[in-house]
C-alpha atoms as a PDB file:
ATOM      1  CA  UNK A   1       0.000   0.000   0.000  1.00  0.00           C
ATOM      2  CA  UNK A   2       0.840   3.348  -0.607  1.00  0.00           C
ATOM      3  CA  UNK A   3       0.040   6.535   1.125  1.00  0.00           C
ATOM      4  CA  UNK A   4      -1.527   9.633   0.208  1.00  0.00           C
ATOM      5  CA  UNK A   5      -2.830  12.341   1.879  1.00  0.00           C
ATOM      6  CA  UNK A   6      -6.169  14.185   0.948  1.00  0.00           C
ATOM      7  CA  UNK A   7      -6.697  17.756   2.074  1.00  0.00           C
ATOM      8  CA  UNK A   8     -10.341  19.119   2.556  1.00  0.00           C
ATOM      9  CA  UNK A   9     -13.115  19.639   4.599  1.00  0.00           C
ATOM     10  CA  UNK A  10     -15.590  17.872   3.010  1.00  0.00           C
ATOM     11  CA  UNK A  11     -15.890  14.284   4.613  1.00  0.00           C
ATOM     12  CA  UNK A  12     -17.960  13.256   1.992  1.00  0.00           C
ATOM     13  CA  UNK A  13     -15.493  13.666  -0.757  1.00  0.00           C
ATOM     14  CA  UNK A  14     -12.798  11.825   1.086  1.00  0.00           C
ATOM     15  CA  UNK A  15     -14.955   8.953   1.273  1.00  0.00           C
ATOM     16  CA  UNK A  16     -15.480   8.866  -2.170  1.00  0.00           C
ATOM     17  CA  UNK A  17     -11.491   9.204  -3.121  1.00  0.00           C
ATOM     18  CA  UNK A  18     -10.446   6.610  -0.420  1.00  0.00           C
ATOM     19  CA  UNK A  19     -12.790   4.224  -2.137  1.00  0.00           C
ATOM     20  CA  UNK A  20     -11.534   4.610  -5.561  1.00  0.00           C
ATOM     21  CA  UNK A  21      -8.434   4.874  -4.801  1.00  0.00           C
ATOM     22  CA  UNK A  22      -8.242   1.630  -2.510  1.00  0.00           C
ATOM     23  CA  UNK A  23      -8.110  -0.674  -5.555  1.00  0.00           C
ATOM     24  CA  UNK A  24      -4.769   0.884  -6.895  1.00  0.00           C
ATOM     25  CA  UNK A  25      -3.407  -0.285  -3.233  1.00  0.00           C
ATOM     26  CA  UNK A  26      -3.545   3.650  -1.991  1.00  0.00           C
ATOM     27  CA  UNK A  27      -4.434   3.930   1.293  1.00  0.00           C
ATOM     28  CA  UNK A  28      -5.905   7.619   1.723  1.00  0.00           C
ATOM     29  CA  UNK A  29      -5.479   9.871   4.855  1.00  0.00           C
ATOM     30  CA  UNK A  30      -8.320  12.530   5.611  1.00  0.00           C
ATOM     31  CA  UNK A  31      -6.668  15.746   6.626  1.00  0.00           C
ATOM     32  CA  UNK A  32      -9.488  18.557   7.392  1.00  0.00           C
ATOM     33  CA  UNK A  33      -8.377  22.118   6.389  1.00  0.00           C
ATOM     34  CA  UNK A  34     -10.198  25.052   5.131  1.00  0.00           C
ATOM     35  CA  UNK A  35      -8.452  25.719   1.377  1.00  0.00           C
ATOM     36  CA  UNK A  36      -8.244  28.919  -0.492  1.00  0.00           C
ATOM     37  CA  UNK A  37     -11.178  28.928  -3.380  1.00  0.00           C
ATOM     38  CA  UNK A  38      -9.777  32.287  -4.956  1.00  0.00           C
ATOM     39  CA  UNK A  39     -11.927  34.057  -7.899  1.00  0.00           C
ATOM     40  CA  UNK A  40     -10.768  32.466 -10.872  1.00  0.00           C
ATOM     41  CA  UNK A  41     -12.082  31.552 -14.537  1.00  0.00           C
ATOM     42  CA  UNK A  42     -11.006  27.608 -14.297  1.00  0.00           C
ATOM     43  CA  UNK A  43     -11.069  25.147 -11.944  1.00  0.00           C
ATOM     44  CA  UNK A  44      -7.738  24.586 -12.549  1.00  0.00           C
ATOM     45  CA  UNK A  45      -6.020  27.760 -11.201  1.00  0.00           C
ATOM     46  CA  UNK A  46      -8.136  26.722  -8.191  1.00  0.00           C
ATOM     47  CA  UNK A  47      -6.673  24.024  -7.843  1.00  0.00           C
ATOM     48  CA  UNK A  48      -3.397  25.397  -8.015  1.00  0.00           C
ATOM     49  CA  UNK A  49      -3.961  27.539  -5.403  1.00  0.00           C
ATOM     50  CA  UNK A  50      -4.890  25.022  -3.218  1.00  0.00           C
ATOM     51  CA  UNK A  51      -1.691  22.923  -3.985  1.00  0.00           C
ATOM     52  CA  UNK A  52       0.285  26.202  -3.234  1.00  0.00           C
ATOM     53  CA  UNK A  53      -1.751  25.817   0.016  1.00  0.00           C
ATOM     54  CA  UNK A  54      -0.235  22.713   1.285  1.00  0.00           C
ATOM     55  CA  UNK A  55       2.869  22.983   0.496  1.00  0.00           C
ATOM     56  CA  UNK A  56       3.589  21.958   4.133  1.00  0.00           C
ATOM     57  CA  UNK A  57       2.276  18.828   4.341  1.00  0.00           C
ATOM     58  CA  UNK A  58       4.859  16.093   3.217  1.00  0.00           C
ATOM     59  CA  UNK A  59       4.450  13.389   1.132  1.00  0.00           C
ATOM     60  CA  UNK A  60       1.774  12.667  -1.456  1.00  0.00           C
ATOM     61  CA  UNK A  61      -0.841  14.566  -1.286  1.00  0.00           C
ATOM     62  CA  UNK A  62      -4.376  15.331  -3.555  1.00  0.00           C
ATOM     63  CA  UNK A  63      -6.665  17.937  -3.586  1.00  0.00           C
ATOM     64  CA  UNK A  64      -9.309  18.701  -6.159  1.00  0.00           C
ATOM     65  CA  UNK A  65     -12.062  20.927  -7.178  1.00  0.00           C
ATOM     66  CA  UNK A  66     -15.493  20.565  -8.563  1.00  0.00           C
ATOM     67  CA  UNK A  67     -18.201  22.917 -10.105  1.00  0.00           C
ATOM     68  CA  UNK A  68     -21.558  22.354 -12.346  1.00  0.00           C
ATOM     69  CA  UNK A  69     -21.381  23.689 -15.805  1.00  0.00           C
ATOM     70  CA  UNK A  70     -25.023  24.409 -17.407  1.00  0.00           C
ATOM     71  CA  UNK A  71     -24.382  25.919 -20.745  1.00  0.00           C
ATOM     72  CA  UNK A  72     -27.851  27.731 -21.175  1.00  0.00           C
ATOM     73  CA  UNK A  73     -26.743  29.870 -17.965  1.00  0.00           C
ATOM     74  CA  UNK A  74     -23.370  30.098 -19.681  1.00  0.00           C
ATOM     75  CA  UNK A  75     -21.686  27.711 -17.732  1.00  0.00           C
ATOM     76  CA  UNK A  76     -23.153  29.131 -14.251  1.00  0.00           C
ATOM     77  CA  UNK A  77     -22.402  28.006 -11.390  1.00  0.00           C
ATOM     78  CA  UNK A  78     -19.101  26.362 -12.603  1.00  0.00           C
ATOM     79  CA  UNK A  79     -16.352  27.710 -10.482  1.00  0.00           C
ATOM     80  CA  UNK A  80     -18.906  29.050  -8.087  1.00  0.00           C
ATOM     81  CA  UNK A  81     -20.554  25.876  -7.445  1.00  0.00           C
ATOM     82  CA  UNK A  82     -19.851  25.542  -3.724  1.00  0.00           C
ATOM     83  CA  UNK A  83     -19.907  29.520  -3.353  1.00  0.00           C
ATOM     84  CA  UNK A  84     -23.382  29.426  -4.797  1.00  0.00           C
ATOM     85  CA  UNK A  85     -24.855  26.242  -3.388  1.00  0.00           C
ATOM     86  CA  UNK A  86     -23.949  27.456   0.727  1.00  0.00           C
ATOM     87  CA  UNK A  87     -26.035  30.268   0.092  1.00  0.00           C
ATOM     88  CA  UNK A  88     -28.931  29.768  -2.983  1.00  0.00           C
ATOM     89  CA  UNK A  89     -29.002  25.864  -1.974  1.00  0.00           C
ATOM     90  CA  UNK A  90     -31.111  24.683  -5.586  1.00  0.00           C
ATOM     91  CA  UNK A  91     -33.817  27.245  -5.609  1.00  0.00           C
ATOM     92  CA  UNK A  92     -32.618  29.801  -8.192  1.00  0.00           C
ATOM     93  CA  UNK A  93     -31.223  27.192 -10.302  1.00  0.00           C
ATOM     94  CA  UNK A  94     -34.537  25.401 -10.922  1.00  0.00           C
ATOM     95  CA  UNK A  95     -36.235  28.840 -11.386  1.00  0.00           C
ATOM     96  CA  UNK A  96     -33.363  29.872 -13.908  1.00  0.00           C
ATOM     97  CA  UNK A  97     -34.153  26.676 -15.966  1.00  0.00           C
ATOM     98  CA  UNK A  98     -38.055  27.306 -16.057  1.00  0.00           C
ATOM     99  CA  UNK A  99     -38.002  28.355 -19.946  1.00  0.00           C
ATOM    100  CA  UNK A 100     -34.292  26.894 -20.527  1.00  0.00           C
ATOM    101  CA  UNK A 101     -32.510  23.757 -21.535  1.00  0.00           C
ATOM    102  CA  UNK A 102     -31.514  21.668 -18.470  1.00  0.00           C
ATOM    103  CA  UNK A 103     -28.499  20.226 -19.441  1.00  0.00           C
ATOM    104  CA  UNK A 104     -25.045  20.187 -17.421  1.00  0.00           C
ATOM    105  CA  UNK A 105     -22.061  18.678 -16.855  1.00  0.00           C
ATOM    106  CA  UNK A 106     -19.925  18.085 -13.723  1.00  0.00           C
ATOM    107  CA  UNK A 107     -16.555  18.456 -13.895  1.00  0.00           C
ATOM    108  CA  UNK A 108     -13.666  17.717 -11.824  1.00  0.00           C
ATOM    109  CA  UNK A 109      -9.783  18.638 -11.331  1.00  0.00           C
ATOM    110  CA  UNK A 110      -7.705  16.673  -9.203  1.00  0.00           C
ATOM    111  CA  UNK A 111      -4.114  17.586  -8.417  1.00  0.00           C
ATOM    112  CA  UNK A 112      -1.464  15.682  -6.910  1.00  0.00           C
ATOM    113  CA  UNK A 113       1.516  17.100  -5.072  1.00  0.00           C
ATOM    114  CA  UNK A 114       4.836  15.832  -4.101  1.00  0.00           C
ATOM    115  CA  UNK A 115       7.542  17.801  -3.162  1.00  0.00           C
ATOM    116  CA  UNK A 116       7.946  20.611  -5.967  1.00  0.00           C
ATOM    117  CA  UNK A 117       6.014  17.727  -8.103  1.00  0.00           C
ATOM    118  CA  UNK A 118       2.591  18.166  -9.367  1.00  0.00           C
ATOM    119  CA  UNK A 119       0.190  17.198 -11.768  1.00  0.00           C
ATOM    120  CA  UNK A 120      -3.554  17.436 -12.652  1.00  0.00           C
ATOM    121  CA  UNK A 121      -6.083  15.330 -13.705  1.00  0.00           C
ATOM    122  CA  UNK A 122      -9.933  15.849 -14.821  1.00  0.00           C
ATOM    123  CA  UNK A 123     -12.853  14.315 -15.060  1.00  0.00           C
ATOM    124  CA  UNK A 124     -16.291  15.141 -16.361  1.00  0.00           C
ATOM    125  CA  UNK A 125     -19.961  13.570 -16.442  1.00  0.00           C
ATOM    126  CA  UNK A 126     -22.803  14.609 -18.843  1.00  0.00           C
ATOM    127  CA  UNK A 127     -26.364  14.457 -17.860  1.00  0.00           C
ATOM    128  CA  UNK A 128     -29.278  17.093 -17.037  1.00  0.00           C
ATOM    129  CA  UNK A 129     -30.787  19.238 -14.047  1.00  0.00           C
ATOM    130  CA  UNK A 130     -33.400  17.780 -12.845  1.00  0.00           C
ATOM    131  CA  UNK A 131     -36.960  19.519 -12.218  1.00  0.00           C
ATOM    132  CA  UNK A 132     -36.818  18.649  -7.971  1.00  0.00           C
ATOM    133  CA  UNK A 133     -34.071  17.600  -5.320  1.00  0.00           C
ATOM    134  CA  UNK A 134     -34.263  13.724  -5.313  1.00  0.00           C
ATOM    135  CA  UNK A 135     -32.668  11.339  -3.234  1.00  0.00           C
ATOM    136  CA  UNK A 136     -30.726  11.403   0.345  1.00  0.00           C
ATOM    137  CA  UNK A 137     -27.582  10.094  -0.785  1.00  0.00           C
ATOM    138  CA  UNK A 138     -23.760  12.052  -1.896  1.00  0.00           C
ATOM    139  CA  UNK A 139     -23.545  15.456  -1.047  1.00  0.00           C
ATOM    140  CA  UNK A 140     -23.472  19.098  -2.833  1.00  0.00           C
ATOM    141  CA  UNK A 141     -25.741  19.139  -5.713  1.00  0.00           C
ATOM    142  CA  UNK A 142     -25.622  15.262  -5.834  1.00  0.00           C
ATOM    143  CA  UNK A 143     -30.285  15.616  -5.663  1.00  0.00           C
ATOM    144  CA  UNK A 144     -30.525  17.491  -8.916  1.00  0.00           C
ATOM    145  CA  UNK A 145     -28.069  16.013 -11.297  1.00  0.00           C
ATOM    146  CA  UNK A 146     -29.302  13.032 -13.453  1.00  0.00           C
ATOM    147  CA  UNK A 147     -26.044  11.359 -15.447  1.00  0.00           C
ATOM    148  CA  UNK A 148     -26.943  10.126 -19.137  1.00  0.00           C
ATOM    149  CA  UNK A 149     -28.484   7.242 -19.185  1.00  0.00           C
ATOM    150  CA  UNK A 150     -29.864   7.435 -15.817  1.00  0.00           C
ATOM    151  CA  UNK A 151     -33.536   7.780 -14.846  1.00  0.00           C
ATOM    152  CA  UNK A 152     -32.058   9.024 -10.939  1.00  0.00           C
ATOM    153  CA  UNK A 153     -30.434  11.636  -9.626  1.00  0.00           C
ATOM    154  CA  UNK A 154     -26.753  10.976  -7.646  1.00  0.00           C
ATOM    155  CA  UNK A 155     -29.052  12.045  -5.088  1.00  0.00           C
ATOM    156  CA  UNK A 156     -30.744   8.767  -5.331  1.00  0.00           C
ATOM    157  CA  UNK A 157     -28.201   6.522  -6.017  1.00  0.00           C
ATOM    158  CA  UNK A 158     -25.340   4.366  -3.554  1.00  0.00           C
ATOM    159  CA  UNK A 159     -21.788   5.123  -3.601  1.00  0.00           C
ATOM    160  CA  UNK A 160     -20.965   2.563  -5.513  1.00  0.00           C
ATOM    161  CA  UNK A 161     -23.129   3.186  -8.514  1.00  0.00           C
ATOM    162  CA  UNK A 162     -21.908   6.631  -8.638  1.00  0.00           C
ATOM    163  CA  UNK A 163     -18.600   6.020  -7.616  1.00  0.00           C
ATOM    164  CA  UNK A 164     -18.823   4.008 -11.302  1.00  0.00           C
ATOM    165  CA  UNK A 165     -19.144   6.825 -13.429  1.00  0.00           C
ATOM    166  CA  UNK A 166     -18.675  10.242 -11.548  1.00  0.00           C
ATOM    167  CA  UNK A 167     -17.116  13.359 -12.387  1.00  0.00           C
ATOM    168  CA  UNK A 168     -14.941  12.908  -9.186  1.00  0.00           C
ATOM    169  CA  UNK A 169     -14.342   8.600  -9.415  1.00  0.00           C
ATOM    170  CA  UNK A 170     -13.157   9.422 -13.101  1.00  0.00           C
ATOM    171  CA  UNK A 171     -10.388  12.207 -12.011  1.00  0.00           C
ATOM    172  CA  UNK A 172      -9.448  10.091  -9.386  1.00  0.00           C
ATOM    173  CA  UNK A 173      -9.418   6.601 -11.031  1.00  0.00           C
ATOM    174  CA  UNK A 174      -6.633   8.483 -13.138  1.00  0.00           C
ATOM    175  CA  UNK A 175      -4.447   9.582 -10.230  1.00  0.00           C
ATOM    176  CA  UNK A 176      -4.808   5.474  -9.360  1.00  0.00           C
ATOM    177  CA  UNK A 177      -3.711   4.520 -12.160  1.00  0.00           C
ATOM    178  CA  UNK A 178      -0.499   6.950 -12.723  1.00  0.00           C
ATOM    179  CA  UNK A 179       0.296   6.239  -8.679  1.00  0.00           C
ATOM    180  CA  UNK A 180       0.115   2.297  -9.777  1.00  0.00           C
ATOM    181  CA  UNK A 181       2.382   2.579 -12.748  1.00  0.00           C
ATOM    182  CA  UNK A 182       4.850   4.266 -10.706  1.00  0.00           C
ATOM    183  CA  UNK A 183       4.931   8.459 -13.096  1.00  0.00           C
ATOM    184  CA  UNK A 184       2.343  10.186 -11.548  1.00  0.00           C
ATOM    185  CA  UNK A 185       4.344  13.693 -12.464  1.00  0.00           C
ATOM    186  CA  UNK A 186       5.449  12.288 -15.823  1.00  0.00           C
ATOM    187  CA  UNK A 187       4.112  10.625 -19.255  1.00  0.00           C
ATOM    188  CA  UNK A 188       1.770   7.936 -17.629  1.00  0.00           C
ATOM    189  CA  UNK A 189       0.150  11.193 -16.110  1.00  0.00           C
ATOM    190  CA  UNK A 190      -0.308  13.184 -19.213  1.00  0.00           C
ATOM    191  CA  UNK A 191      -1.027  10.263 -21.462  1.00  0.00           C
ATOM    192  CA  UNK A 192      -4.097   9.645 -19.411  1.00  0.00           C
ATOM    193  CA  UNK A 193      -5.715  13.046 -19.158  1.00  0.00           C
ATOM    194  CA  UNK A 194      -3.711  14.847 -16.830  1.00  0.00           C
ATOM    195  CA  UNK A 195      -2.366  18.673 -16.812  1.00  0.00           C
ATOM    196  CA  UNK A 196       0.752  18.478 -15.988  1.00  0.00           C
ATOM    197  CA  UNK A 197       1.196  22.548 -14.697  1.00  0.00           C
ATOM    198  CA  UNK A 198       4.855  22.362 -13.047  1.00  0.00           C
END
C-alpha cells in the first residue's frame, strides 16, 4: 500500500477518493483544512492555489475541485458551485431553468503534489438538471443532477453506482492509475488526461 494524503473539509469527498483509490493499493489519509477557493475563470487555477496551500504537508498529497457547468446559464455556477450552493441551496437554479434547456455537466480537477512535483487530472460527467431535489444520498448538488443514461439523480443513487461513473471517481481513477504505474508527475500522467502545470 501506498500513502496519500487528501486535504479538505468535506468528509464526503474523502470517502469517495479513499474508495476509488483503494483498488490501486492507496491507502488515503483525511486531513481537514479550510483551502483557499480564490476568484478564478477555471477550476484549474483553483486548484493550483490550493496545492500552493499545502505545500507543508509532506508526502503525497491530492486535492481537487469541482463545479456544475449548465451551458444555457453560460456555464453558471461552474467555479462558483460551492460559493453558490452554501447560500442559494437549488432554488434559483430550478427557477433559472423554467423556460431553458436543463443540461449540465460536472466536472472535476484533481491535483497531486509531491515535493515541488505536481500534476492534474480531470474528469467530467454529462447528464441534465433535474426539475426537484431527489434522493438522500452524496452530497453538494448530488439531488438534482441526473447522469446520461440514468432515470435518478446521484441524489438517489449508492456510492458505488456513482462512484462508477462520476465526475470525481473518473479524475481520481486516473491519479490510481499513474500512482500504480509508478509516473504520476510524468508521461503515464499526461497520457491519461492529466495537466501536468509544473
Amino acid at each position: 500500500m501506498s500513502d496519500l494524503t487528501f486535504v479538505s473539509t468535506n468528509p464526503g469527498k474523502a470517502r469517495e477518493i479513499a474508495a476509488v483509490l483503494e483498488p490501486f493499493g492507496v491507502r488515503v489519509k483525511w486531513y481537514r483544512r479550510e483551502l483557499p477557493e480564490p476568484q478564478a475563470a477555471t477550476l484549474e487555477e483553483v486548484v493550483a492555489a490550493k496545492l500552493d496551500a499545502v505545500r507543508d504537508i509532506s508526502g503525497r498529497v491530492l486535492v481537487e475541485d469541482s463545479g456544475l457547468f449548465i451551458p444555457s446559464l453560460r456555464g453558471f455556477p461552474g467555479v462558483y458551485s460551492a460559493h453558490f450552493l452554501r447560500i442559494w441551496k437549488f432554488g434559483p437554479i430550478f427557477e433559472l431553468l423554467e423556460s431553458r434547456p436543463r443540461r449540465a455537466y460536472f466536472r472535476t480537477v484533481a491535483g497531486l503534489q509531491e515535493g515541488r512535483r505536481r500534476a492534474m487530472f480531470v474528469g467530467e460527467v454529462r447528464g441534465s438538471i433535474s426539475d426537484r431535489a431527489r434522493g438522500r444520498h452524496g452530497f453538494g448538488y448530488d439531488p438534482i443532477f441526473i447522469p446520461d443514461g440514468w432515470d435518478r439523480t446521484f441524489g438517489e443513487a449508492p456510492a458505488e453506482a456513482k462512484n462508477g461513473i462520476s465526475h470525481r471517481a473518473r479524475a481520481v481513477r486516473k491519479v490510481g492509475t499513474a500512482i500504480a504505474g509508478g509516473r504520476p508527475f510524468g508521461a503515464t500522467a499526461r497520457s491519461r488526461g492529466a495537466l501536468k502545470t509544473r
